[in-house]
PDB file of N, CA and C in Angstrom:
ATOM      1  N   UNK A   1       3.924  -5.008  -5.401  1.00  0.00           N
ATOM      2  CA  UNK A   1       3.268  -4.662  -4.165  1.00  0.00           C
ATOM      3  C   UNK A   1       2.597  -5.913  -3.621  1.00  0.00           C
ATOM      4  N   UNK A   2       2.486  -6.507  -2.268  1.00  0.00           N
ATOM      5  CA  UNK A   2       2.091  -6.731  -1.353  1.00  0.00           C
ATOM      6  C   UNK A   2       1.279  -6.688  -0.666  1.00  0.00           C
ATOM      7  N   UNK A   3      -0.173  -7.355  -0.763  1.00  0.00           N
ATOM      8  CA  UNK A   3      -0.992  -7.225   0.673  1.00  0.00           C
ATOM      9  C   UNK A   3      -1.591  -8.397   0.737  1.00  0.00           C
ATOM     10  N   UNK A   4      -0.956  -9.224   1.935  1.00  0.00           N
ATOM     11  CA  UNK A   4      -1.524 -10.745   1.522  1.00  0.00           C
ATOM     12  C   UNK A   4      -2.267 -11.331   2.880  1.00  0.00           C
ATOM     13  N   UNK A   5      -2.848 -12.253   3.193  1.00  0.00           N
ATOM     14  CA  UNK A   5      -2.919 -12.202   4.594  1.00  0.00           C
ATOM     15  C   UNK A   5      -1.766 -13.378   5.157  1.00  0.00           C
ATOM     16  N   UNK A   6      -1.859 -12.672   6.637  1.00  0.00           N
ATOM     17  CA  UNK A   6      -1.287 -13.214   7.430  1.00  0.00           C
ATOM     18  C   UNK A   6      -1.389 -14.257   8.144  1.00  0.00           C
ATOM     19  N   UNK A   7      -1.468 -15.609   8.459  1.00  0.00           N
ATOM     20  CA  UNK A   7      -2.412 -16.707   8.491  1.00  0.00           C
ATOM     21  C   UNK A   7      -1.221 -17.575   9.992  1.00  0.00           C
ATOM     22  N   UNK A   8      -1.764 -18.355  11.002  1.00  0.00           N
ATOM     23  CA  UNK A   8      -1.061 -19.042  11.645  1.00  0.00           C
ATOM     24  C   UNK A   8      -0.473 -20.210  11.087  1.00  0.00           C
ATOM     25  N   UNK A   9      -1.208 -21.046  10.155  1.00  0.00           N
ATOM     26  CA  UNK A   9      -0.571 -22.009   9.115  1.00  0.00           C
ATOM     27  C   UNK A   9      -0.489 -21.678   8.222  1.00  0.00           C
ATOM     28  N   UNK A  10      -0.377 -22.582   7.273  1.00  0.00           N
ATOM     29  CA  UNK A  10       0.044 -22.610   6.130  1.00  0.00           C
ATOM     30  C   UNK A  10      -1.448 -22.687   4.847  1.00  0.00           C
ATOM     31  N   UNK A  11      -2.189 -23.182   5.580  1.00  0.00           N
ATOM     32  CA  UNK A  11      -3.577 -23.523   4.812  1.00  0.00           C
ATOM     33  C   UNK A  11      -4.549 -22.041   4.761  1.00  0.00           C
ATOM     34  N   UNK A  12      -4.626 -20.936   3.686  1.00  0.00           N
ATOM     35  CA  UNK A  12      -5.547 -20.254   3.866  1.00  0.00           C
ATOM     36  C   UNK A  12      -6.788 -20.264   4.727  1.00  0.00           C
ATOM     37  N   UNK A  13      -7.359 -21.172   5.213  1.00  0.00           N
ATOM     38  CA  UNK A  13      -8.413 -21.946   5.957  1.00  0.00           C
ATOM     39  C   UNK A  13      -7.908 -21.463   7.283  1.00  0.00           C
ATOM     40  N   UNK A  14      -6.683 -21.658   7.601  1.00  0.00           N
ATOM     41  CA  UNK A  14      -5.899 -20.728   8.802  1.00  0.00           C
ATOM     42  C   UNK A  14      -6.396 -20.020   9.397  1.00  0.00           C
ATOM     43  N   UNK A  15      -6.272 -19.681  11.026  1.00  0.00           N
ATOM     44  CA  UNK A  15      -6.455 -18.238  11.356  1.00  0.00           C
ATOM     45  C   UNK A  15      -5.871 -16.713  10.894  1.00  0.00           C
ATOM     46  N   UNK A  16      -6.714 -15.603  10.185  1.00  0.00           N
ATOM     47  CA  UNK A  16      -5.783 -14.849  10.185  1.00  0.00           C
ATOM     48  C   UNK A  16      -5.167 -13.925  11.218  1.00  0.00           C
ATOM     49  N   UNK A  17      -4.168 -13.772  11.163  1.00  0.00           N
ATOM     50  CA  UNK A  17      -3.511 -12.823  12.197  1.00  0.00           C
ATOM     51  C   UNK A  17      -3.048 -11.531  12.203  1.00  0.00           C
ATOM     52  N   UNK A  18      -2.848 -11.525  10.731  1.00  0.00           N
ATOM     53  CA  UNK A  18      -2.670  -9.783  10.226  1.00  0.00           C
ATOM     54  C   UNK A  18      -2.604 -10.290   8.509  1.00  0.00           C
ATOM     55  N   UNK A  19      -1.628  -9.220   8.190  1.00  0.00           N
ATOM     56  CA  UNK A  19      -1.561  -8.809   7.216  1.00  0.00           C
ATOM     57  C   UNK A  19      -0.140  -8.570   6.650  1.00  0.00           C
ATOM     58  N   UNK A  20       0.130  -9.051   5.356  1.00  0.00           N
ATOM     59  CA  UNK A  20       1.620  -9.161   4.931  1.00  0.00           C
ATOM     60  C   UNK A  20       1.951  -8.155   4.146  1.00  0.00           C
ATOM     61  N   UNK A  21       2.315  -6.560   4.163  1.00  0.00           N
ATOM     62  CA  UNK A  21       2.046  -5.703   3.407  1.00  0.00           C
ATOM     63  C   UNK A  21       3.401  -5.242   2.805  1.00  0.00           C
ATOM     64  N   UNK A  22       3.568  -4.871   1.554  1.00  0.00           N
ATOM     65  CA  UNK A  22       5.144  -4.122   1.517  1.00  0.00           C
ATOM     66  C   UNK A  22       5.175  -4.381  -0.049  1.00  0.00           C
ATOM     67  N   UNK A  23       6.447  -4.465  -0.354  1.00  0.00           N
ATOM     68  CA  UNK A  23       6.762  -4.541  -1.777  1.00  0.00           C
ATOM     69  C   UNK A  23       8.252  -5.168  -2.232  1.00  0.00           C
ATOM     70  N   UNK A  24       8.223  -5.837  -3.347  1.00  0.00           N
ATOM     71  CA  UNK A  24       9.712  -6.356  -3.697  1.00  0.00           C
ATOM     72  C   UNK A  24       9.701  -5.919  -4.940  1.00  0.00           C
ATOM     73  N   UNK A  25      11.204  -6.254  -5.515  1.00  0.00           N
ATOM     74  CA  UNK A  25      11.395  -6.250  -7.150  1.00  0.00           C
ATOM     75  C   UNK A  25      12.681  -6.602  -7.137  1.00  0.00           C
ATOM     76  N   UNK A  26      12.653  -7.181  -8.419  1.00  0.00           N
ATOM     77  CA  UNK A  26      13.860  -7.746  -8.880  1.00  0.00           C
ATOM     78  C   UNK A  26      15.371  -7.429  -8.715  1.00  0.00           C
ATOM     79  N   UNK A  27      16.296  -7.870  -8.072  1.00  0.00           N
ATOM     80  CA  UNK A  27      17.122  -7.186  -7.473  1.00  0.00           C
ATOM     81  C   UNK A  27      18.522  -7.985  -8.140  1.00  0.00           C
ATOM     82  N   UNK A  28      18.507  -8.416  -9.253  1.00  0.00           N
ATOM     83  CA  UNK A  28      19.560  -9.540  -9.602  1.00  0.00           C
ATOM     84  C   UNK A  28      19.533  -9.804 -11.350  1.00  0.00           C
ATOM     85  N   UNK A  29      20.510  -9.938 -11.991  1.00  0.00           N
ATOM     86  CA  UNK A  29      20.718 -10.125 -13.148  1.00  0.00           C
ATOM     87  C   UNK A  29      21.001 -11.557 -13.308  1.00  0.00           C
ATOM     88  N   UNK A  30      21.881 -12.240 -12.819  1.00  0.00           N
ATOM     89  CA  UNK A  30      22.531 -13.519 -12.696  1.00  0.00           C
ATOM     90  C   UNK A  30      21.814 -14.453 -11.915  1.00  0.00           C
ATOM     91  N   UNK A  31      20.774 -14.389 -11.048  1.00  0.00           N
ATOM     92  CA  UNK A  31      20.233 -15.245  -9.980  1.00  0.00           C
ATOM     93  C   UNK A  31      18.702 -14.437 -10.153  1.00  0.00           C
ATOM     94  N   UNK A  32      17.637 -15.539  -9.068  1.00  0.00           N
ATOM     95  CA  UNK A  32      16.640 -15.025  -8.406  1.00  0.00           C
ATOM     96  C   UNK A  32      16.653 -14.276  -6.918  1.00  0.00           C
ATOM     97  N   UNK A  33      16.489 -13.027  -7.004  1.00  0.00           N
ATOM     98  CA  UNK A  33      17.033 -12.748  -6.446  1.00  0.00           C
ATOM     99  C   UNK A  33      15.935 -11.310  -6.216  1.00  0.00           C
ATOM    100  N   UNK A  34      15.609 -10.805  -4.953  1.00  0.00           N
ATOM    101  CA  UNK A  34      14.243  -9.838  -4.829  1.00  0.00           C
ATOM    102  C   UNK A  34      14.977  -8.782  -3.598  1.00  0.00           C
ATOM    103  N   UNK A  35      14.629  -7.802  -3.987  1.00  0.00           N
ATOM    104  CA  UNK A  35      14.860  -6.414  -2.981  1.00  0.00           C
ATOM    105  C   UNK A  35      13.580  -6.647  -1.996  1.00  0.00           C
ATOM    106  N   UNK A  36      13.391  -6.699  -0.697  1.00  0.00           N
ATOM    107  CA  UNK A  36      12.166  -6.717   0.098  1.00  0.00           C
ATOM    108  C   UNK A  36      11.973  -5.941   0.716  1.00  0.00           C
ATOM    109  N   UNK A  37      10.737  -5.115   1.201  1.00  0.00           N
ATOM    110  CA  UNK A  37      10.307  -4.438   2.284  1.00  0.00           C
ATOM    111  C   UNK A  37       9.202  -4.997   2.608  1.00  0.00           C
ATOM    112  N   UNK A  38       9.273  -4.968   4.018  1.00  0.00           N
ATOM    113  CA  UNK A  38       7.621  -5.897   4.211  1.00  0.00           C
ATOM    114  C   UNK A  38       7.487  -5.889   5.362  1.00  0.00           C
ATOM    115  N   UNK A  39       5.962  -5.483   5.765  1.00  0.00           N
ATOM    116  CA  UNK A  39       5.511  -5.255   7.159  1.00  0.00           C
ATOM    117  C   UNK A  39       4.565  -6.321   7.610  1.00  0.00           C
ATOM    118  N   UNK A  40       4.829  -6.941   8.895  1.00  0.00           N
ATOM    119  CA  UNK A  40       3.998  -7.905   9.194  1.00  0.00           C
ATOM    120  C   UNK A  40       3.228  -7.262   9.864  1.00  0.00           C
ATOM    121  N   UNK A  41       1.770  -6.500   9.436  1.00  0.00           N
ATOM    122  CA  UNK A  41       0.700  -5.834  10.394  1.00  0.00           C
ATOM    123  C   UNK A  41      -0.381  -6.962  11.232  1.00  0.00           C
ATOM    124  N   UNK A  42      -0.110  -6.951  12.638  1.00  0.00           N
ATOM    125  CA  UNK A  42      -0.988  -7.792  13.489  1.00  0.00           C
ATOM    126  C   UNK A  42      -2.480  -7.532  13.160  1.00  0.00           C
ATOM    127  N   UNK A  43      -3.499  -8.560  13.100  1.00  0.00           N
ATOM    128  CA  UNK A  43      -4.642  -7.194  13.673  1.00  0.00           C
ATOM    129  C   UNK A  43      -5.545  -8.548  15.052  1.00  0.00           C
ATOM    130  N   UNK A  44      -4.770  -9.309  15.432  1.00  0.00           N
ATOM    131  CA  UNK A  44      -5.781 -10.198  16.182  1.00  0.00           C
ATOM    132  C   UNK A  44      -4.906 -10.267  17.677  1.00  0.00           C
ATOM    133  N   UNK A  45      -5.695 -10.493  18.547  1.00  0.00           N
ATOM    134  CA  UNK A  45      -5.038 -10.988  19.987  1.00  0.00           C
ATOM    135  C   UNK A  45      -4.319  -9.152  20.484  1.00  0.00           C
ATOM    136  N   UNK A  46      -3.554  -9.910  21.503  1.00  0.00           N
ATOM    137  CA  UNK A  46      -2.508  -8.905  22.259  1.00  0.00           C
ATOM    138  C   UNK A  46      -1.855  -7.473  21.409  1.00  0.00           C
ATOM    139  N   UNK A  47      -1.578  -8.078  20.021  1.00  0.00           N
ATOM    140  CA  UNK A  47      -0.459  -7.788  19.292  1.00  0.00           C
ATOM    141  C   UNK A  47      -1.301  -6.733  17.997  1.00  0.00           C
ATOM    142  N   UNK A  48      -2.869  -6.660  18.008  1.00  0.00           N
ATOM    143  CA  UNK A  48      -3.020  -6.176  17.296  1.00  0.00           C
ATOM    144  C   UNK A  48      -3.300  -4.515  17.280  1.00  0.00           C
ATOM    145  N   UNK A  49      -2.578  -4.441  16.040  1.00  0.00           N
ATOM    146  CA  UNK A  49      -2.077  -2.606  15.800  1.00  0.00           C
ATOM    147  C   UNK A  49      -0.883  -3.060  15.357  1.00  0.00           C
ATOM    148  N   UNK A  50      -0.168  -4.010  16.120  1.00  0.00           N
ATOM    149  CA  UNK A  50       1.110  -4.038  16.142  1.00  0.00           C
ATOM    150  C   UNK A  50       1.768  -4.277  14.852  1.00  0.00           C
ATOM    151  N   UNK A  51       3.291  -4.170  14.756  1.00  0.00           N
ATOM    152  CA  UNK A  51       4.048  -4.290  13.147  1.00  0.00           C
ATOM    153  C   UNK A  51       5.061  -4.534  13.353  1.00  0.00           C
ATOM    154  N   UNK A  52       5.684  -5.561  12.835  1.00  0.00           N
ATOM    155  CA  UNK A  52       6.906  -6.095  12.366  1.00  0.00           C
ATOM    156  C   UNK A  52       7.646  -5.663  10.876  1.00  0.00           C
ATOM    157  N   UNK A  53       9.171  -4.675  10.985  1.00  0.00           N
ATOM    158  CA  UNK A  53       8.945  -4.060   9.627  1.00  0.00           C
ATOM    159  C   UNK A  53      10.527  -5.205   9.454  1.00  0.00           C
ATOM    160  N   UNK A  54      10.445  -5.781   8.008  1.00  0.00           N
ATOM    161  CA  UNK A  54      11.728  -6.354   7.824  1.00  0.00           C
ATOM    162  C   UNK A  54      12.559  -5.674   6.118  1.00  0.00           C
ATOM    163  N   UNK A  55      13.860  -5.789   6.379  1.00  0.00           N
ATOM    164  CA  UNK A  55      14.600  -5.338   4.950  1.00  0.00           C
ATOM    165  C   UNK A  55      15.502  -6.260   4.679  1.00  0.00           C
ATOM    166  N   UNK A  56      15.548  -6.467   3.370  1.00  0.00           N
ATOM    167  CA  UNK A  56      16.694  -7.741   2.966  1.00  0.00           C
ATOM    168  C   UNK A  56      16.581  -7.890   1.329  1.00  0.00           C
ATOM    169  N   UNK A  57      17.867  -8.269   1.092  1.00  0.00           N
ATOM    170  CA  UNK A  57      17.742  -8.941  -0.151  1.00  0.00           C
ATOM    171  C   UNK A  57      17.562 -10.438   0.076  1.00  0.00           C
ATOM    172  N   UNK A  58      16.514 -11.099  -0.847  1.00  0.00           N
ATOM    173  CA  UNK A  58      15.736 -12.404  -0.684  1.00  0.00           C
ATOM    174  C   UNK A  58      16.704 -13.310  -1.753  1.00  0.00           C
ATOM    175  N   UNK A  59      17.483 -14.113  -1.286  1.00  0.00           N
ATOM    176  CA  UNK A  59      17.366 -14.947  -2.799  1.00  0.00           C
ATOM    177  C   UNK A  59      16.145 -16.329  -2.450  1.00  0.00           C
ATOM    178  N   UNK A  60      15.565 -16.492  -3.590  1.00  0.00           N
ATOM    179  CA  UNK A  60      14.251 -17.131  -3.097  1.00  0.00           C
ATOM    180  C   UNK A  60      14.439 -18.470  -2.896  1.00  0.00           C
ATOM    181  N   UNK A  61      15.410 -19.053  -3.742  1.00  0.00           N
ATOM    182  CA  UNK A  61      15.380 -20.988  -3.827  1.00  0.00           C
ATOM    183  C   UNK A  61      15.915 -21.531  -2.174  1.00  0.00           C
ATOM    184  N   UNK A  62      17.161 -20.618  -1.841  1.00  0.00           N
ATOM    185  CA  UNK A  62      17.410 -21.850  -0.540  1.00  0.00           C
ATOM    186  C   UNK A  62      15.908 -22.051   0.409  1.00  0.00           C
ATOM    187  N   UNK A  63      16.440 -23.175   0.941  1.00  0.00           N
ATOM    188  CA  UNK A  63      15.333 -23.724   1.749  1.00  0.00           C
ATOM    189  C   UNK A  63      15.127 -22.707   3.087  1.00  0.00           C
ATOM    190  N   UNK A  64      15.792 -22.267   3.885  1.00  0.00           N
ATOM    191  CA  UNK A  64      15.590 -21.075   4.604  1.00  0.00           C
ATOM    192  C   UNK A  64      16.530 -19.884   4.959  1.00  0.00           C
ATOM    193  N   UNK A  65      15.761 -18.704   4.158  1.00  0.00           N
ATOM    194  CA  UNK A  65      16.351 -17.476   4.666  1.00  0.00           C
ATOM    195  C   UNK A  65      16.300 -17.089   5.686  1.00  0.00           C
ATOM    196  N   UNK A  66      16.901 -16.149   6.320  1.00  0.00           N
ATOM    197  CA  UNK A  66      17.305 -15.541   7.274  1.00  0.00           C
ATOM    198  C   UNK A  66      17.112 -13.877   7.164  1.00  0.00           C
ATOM    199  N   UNK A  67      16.156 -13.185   7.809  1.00  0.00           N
ATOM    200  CA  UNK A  67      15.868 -11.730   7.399  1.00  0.00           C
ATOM    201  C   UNK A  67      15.805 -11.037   8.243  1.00  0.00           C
ATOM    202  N   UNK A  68      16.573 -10.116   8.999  1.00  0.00           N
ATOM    203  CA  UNK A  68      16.498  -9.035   9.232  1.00  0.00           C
ATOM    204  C   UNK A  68      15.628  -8.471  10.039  1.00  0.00           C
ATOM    205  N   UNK A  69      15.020  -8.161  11.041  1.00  0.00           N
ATOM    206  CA  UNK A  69      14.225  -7.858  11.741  1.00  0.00           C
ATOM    207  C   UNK A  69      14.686  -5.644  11.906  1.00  0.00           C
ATOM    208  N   UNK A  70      13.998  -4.978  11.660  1.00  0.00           N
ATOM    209  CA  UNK A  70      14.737  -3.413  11.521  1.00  0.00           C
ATOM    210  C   UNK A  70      13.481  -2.674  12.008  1.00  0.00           C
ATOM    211  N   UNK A  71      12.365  -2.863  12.727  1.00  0.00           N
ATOM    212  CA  UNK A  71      11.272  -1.949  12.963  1.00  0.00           C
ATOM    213  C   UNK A  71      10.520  -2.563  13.788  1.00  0.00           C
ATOM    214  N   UNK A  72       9.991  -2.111  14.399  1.00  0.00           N
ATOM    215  CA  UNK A  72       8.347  -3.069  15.408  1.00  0.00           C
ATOM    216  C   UNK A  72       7.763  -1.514  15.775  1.00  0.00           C
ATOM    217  N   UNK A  73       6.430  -1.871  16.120  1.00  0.00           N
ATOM    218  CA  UNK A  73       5.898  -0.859  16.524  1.00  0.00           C
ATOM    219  C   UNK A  73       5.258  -1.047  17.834  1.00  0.00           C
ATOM    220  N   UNK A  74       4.061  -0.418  18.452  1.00  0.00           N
ATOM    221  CA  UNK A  74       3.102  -0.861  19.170  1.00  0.00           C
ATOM    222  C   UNK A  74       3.679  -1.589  20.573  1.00  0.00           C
ATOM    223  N   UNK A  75       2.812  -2.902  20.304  1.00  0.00           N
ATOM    224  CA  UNK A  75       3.089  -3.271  21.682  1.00  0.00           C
ATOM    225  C   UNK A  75       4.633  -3.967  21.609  1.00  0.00           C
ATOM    226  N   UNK A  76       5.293  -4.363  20.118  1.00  0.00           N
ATOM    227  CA  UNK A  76       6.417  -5.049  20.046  1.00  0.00           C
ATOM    228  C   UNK A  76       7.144  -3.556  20.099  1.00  0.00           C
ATOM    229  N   UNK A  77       7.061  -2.550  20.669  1.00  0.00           N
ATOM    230  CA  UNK A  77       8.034  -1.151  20.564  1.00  0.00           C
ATOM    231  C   UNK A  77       9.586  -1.753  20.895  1.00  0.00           C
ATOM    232  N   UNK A  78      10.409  -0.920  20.150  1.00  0.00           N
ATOM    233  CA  UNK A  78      11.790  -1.916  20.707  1.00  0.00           C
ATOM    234  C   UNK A  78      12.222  -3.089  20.575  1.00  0.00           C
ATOM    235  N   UNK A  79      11.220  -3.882  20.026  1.00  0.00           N
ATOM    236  CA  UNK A  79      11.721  -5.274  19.852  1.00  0.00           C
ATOM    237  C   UNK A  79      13.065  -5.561  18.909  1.00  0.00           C
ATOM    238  N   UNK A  80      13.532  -6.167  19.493  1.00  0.00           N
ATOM    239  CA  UNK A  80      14.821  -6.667  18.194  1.00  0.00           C
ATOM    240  C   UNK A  80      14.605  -8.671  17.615  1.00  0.00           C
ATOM    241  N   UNK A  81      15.162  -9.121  16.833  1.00  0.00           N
ATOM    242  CA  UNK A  81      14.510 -10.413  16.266  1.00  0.00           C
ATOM    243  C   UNK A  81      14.946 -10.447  14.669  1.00  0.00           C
ATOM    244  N   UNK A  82      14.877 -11.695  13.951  1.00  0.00           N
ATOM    245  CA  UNK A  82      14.701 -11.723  13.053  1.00  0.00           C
ATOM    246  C   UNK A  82      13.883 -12.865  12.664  1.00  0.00           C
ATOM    247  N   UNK A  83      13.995 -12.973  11.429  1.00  0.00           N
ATOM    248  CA  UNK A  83      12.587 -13.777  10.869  1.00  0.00           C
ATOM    249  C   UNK A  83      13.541 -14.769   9.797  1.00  0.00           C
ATOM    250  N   UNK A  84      12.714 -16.321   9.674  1.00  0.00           N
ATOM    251  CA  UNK A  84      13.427 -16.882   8.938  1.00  0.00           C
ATOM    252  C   UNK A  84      12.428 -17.091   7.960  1.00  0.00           C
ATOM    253  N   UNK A  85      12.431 -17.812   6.499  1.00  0.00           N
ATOM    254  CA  UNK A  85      11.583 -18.218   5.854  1.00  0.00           C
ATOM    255  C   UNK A  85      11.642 -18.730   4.896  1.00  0.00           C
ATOM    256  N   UNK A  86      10.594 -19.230   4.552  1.00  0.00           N
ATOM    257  CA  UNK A  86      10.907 -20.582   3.363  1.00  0.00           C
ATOM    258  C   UNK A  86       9.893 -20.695   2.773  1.00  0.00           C
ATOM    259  N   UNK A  87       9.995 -21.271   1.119  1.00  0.00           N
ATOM    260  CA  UNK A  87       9.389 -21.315   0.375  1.00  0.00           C
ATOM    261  C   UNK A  87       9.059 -22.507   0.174  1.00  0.00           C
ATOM    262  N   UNK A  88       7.416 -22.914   0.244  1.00  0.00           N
ATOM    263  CA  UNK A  88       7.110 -23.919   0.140  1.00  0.00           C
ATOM    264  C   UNK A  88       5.993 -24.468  -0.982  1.00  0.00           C
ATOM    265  N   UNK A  89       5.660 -23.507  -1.581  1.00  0.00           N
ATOM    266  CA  UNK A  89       5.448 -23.867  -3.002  1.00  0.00           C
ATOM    267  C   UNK A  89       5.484 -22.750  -3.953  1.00  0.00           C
ATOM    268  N   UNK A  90       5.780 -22.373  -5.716  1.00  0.00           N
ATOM    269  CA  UNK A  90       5.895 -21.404  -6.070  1.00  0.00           C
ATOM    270  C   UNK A  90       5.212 -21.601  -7.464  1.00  0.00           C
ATOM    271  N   UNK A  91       4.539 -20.833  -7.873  1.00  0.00           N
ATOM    272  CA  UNK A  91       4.415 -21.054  -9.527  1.00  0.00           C
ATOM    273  C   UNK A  91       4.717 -19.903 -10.388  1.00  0.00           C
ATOM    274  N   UNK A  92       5.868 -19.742 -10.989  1.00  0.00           N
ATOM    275  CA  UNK A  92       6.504 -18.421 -11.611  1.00  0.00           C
ATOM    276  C   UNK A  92       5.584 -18.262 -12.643  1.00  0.00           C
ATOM    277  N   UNK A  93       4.736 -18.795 -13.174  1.00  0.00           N
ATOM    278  CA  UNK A  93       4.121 -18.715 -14.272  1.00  0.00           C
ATOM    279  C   UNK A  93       2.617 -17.590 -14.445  1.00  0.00           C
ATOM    280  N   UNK A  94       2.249 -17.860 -12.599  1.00  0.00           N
ATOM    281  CA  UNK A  94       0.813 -17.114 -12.186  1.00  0.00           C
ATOM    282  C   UNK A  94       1.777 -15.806 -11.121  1.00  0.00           C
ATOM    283  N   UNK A  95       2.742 -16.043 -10.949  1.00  0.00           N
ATOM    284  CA  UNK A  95       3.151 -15.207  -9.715  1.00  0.00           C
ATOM    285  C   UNK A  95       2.644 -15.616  -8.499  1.00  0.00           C
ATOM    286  N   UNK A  96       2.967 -16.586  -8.247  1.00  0.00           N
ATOM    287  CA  UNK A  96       1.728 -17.143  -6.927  1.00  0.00           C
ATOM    288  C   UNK A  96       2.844 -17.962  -5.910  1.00  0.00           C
ATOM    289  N   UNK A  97       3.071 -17.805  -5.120  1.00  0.00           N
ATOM    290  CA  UNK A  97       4.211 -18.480  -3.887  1.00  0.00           C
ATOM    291  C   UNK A  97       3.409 -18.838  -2.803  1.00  0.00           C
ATOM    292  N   UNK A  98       3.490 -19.811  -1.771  1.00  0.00           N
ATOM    293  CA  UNK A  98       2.849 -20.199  -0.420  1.00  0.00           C
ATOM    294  C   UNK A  98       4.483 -20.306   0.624  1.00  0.00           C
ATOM    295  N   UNK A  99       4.845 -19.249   1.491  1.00  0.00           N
ATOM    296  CA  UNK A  99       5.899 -19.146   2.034  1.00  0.00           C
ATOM    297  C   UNK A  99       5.748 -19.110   3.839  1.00  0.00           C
ATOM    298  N   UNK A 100       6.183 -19.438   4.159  1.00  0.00           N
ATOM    299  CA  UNK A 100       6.063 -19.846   5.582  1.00  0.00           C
ATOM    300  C   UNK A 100       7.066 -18.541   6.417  1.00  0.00           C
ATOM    301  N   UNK A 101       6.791 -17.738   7.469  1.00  0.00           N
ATOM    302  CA  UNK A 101       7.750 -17.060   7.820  1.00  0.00           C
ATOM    303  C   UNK A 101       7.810 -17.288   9.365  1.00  0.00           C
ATOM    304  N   UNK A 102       8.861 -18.167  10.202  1.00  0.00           N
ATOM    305  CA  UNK A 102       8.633 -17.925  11.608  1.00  0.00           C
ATOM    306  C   UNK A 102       9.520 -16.735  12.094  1.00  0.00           C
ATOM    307  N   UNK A 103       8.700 -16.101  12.924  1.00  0.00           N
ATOM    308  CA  UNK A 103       9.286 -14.929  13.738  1.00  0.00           C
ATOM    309  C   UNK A 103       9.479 -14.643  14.907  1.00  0.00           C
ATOM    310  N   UNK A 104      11.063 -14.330  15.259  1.00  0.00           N
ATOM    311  CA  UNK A 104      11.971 -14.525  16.673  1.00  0.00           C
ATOM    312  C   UNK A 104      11.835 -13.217  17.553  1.00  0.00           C
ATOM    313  N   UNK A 105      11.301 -12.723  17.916  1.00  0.00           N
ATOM    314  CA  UNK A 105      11.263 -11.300  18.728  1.00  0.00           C
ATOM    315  C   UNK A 105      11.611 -11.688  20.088  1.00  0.00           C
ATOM    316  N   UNK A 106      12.326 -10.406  20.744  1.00  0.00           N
ATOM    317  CA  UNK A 106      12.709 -10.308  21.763  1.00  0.00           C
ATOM    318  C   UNK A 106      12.569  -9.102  21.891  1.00  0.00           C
ATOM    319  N   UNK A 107      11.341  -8.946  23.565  1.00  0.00           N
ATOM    320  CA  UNK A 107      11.243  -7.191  23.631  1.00  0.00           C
ATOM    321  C   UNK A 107      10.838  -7.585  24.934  1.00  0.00           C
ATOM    322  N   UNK A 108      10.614  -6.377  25.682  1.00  0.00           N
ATOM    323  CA  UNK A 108      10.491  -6.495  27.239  1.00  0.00           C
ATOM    324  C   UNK A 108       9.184  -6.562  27.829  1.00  0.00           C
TER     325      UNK A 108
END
């Protein structure tokens, strides 16, 4: 499970902007490799209430994925988009990742 914040950079120190909520698990025998659900909940500016819901299988090492955009709510109602993202530091040892996600929406 999932609830992390949502930040404009990369530096916790960041603004937050929402909230990264959802859940993964292991989705792979042979590779790294994660089942995802995950909601990007707004809570600042224009957009907040708002939600970005994404589904995908993650493999984690390439430098940027490509995910799925399948839900919005609120003021993004209808939106279609997907999200790319990348991993930019990880420590398998604490469970601890710093991942960057930019997100492409298109809504009216």
């Amino acid at each position: 499970m999932i609830d992390d914040p949502l930040t404009e950079g990369l530096e916790l120190s960041s603004k937050l902007v929402g909230k990264t909520q959802g859940m993964y698990a292991w989705a792979a025998q042979e590779e790294f490799g994660l089942s995802m659900v995950m909601n990007f909940a707004f809570v600042e500016g224009k957009y907040n209430g708002s939600t970005i819901t994404i589904i995908r299988r993650n493999k984690v090492f390439p430098n940027v994925r490509e995910v799925p955009m399948v839900r919005s709510s609120r003021l993004l109602r209808f939106a279609r988009g997907y999200v790319q993202a990348s991993t930019h530091k990880h420590d398998l040892a604490a469970g601890d990742a710093e991942l960057e996600y930019n997100i492409y929406v298109l809504h009216y």
